[in-house]
Protein backbone atom coordinates (compact mmCIF):
# COMPACT_ATOMS: atom_id res chain seq x y z
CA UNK A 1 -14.75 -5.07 -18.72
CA UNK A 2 -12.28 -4.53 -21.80
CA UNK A 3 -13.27 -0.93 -21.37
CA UNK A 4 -12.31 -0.83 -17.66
CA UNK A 5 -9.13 -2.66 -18.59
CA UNK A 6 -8.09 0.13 -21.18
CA UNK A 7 -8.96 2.93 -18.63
CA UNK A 8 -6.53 1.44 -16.06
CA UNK A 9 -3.82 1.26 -18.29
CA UNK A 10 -3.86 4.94 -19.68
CA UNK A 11 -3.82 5.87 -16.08
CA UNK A 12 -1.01 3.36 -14.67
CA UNK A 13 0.83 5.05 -18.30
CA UNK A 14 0.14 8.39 -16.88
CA UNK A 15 1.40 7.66 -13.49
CA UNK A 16 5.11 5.69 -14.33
CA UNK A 17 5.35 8.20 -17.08
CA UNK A 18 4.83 11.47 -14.21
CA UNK A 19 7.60 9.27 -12.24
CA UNK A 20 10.07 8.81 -15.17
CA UNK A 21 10.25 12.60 -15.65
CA UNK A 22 10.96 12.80 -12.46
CA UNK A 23 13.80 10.53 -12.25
CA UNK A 24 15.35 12.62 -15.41
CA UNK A 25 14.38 15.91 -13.60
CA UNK A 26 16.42 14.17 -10.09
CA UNK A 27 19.56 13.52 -12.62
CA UNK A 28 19.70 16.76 -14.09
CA UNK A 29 19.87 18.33 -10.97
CA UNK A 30 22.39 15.96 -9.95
CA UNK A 31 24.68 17.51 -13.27
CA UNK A 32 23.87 21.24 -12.30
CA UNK A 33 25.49 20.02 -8.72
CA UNK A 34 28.39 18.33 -9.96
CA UNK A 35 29.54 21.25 -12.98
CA UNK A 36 28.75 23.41 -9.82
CA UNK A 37 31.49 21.48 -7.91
CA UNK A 38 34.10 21.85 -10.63
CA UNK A 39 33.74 25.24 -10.90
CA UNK A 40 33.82 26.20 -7.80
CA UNK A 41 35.44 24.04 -5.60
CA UNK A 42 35.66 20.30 -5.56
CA UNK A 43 35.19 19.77 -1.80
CA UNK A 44 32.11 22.41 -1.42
CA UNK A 45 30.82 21.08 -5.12
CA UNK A 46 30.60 17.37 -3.32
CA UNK A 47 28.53 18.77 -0.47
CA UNK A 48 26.08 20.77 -2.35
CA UNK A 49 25.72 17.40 -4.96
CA UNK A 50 25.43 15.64 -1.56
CA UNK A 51 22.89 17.83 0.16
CA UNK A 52 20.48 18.38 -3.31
CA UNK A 53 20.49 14.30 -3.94
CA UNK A 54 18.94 14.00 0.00
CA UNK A 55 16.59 17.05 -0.77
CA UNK A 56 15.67 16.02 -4.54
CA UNK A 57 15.14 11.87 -2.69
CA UNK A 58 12.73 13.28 -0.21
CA UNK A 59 10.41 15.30 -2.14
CA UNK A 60 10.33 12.66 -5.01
CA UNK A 61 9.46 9.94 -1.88
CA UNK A 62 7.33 12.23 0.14
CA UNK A 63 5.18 14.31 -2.43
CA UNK A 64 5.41 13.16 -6.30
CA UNK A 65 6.32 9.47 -6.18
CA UNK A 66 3.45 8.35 -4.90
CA UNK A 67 0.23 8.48 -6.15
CA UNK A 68 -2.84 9.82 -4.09
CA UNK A 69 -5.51 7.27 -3.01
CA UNK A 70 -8.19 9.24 -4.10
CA UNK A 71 -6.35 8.86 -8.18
CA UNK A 72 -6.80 5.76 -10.34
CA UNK A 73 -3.01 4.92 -9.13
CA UNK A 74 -4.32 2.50 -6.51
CA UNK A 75 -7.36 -0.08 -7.07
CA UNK A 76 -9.57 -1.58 -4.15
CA UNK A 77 -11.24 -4.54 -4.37
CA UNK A 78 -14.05 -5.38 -1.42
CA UNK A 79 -15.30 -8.76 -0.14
CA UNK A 80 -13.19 -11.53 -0.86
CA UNK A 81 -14.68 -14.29 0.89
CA UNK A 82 -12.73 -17.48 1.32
CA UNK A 83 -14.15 -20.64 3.49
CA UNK A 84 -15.53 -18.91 6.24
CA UNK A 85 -13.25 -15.98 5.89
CA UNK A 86 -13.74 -12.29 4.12
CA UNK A 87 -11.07 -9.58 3.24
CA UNK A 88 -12.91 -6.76 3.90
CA UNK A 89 -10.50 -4.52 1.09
CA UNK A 90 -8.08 -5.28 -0.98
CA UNK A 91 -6.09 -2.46 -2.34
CA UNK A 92 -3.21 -2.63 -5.30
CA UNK A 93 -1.31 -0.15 -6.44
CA UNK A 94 2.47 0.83 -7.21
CA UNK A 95 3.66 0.70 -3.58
CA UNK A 96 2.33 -2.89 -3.26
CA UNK A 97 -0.84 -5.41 -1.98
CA UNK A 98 -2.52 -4.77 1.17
CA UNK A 99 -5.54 -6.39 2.82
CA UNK A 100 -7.34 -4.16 5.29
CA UNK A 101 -9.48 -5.66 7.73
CA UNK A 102 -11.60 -3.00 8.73
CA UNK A 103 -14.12 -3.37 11.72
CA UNK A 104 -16.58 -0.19 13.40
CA UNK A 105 -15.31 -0.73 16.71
CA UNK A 106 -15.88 2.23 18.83
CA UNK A 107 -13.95 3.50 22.19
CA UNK A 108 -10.22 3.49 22.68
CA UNK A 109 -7.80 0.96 21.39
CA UNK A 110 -5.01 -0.72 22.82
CA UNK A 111 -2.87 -3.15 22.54
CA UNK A 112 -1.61 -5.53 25.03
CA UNK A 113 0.12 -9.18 24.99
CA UNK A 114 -0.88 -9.92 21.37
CA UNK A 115 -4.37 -8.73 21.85
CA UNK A 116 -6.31 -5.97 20.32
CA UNK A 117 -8.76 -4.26 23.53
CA UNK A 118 -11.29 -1.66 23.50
CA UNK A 119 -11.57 -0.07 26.17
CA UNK A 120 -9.71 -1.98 28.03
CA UNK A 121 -11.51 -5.42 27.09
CA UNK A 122 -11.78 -7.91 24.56
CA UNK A 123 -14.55 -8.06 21.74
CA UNK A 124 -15.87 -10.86 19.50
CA UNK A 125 -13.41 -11.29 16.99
CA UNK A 126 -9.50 -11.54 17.07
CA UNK A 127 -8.81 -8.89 14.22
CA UNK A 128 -5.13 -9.02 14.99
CA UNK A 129 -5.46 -12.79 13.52
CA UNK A 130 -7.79 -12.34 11.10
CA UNK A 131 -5.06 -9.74 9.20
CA UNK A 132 -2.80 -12.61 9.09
CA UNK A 133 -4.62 -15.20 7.89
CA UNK A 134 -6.08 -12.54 5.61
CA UNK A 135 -2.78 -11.39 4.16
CA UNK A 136 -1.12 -15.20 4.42
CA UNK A 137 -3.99 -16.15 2.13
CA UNK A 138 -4.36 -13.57 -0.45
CA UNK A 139 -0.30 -14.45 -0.78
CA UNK A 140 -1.09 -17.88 -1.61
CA UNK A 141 -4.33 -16.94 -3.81
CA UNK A 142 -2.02 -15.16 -6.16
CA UNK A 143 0.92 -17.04 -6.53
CA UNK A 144 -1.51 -20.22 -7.39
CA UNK A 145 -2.65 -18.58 -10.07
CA UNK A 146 0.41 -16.01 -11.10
CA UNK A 147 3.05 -18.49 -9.94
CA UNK A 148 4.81 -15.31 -8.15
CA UNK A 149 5.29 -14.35 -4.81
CA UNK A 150 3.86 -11.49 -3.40
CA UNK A 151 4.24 -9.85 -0.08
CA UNK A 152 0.79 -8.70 1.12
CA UNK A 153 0.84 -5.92 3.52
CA UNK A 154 -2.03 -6.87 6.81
CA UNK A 155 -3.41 -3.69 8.26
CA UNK A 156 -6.40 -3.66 10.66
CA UNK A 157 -8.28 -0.56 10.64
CA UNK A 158 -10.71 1.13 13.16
CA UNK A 159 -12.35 4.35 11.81
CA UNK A 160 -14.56 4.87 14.92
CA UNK A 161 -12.12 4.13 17.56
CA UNK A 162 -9.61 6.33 19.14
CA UNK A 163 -6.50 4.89 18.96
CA UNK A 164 -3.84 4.93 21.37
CA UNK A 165 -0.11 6.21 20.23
CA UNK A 166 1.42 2.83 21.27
CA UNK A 167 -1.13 1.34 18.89
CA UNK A 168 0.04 2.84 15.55
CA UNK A 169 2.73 0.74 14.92
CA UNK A 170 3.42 -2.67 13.88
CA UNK A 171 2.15 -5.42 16.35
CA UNK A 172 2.83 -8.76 15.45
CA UNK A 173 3.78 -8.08 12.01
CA UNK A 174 0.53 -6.13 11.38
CA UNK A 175 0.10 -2.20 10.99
CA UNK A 176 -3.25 -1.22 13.30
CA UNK A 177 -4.20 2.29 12.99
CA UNK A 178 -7.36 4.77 11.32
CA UNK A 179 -8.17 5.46 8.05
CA UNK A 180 -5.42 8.59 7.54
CA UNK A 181 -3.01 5.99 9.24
CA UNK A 182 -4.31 3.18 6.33
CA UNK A 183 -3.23 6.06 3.51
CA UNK A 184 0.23 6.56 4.71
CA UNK A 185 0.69 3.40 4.94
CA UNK A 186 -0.37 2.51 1.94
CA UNK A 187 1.12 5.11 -0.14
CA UNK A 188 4.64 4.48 2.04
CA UNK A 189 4.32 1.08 0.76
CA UNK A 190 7.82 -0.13 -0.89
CA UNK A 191 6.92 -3.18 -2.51
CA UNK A 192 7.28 -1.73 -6.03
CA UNK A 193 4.92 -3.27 -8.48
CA UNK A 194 4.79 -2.33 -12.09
CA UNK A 195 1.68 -1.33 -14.34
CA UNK A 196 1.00 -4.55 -15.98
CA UNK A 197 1.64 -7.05 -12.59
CA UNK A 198 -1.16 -4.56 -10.94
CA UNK A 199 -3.49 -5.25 -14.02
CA UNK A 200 -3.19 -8.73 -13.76
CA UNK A 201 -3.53 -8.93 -9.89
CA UNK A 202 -6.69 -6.66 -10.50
CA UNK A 203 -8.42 -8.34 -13.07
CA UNK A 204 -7.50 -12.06 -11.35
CA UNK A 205 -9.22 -10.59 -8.03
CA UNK A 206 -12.53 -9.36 -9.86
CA UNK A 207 -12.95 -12.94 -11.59
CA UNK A 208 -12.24 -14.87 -8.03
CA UNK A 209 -14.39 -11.95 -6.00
CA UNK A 210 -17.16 -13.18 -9.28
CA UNK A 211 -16.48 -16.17 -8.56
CA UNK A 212 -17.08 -16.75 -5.02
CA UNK A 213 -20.28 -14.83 -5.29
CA UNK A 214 -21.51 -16.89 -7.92
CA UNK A 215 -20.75 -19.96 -5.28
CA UNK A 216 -22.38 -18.40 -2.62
CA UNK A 217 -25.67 -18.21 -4.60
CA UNK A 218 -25.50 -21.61 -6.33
């Protein structure tokens, strides 16, 4: 376990250390722009500092910001059972806390009146409120322990189904969508979370995950 803990940490180093060179790289561009400007022309020197902070945002946002999912950025943990409940996933990372209720419905997915159909019909379980109460109690799991309040991001996903384009959005305050829909999200996330708060969410998950399973036998 200490082993695992040290890994993590040399690789949440490597990632906020990647995104603090960027952040210098972003302000010396920012200085090229702006000497630009004064030797040029003050009103064209604002518009090209202007245009290359937009352009510079974007590709730091879009591209090197982020980490991938497949990278040790971003940490899943799987079946956290609670009362009669389960998170399927858990996932923590820099862009924030999400629990992913994941089910192998086939068919087409829609959404209509609060309710998640395939094909056209309801099925056994209300996913739509099992992401709430999913996310609602994973909040309340962590700030027992870490006495801090985190936002945790619901998403149901559906890797079998086809989903409709009025589905990928945000119904009821949860994000519905496939498994490429689950990584954007994911790594869109803007709940910033720093390297040590995602070691300590991690390692207080594995002991509760241990935990539970060690009720569940006894």
């Amino acid at each position: 376990m200490q082993k695992t803990k040290e890994k993590n940490l040399r690789d949440l180093d490597k990632y906020f250390q990647s995104r603090g060179f960027l952040q210098r790289i972003f302000l010396f561009c920012a200085l090229i722009a702006a000497s630009a400007g004064a030797i040029i022309n003050l009103k064209q020197g604002f518009y090209l500092f202007f245009y290359l902070l937009i352009a510079v945002f974007f590709l730091l946002s879009s591209k090197m910001g982020r980490g991938s999912l497949k990278s040790d950025n971003y940490f899943w943990v799987k079946d956290i059972c609670f009362g009669s409940g389960k998170i399927d996933h858990v996932c923590i990372g820099p862009t924030g806390i999400f629990a992913i209720e994941t089910n192998d419905y086939s068919g087409k997915a829609y959404y209509y009146e609060g309710h998640l159909l395939m094909d056209g019909r309801k099925k056994g379980r209300d996913l739509i409120k099992e992401a709430k109460e999913d996310s609602s109690f994973l909040s309340d799991l962590i700030f027992e322990k870490l006495r801090k309040r985190y936002y945790v991001v619901p998403l149901v996903i559906l890797p079998n189904a086809q989903i409709e384009r009025s589905v990928k959005d945000k119904k009821d305050g949860i994000w519905i969508g496939d498994e490429a829909f689950q990584d954007y999200i994911i790594k869109s996330g803007n709940y910033s979370i720093s390297k040590e708060e995602v070691l300590k969410i991690l390692d207080f998950l594995i002991k509760e995950k241990e935990k539970s399973s060690d009720d569940t036998k006894g």
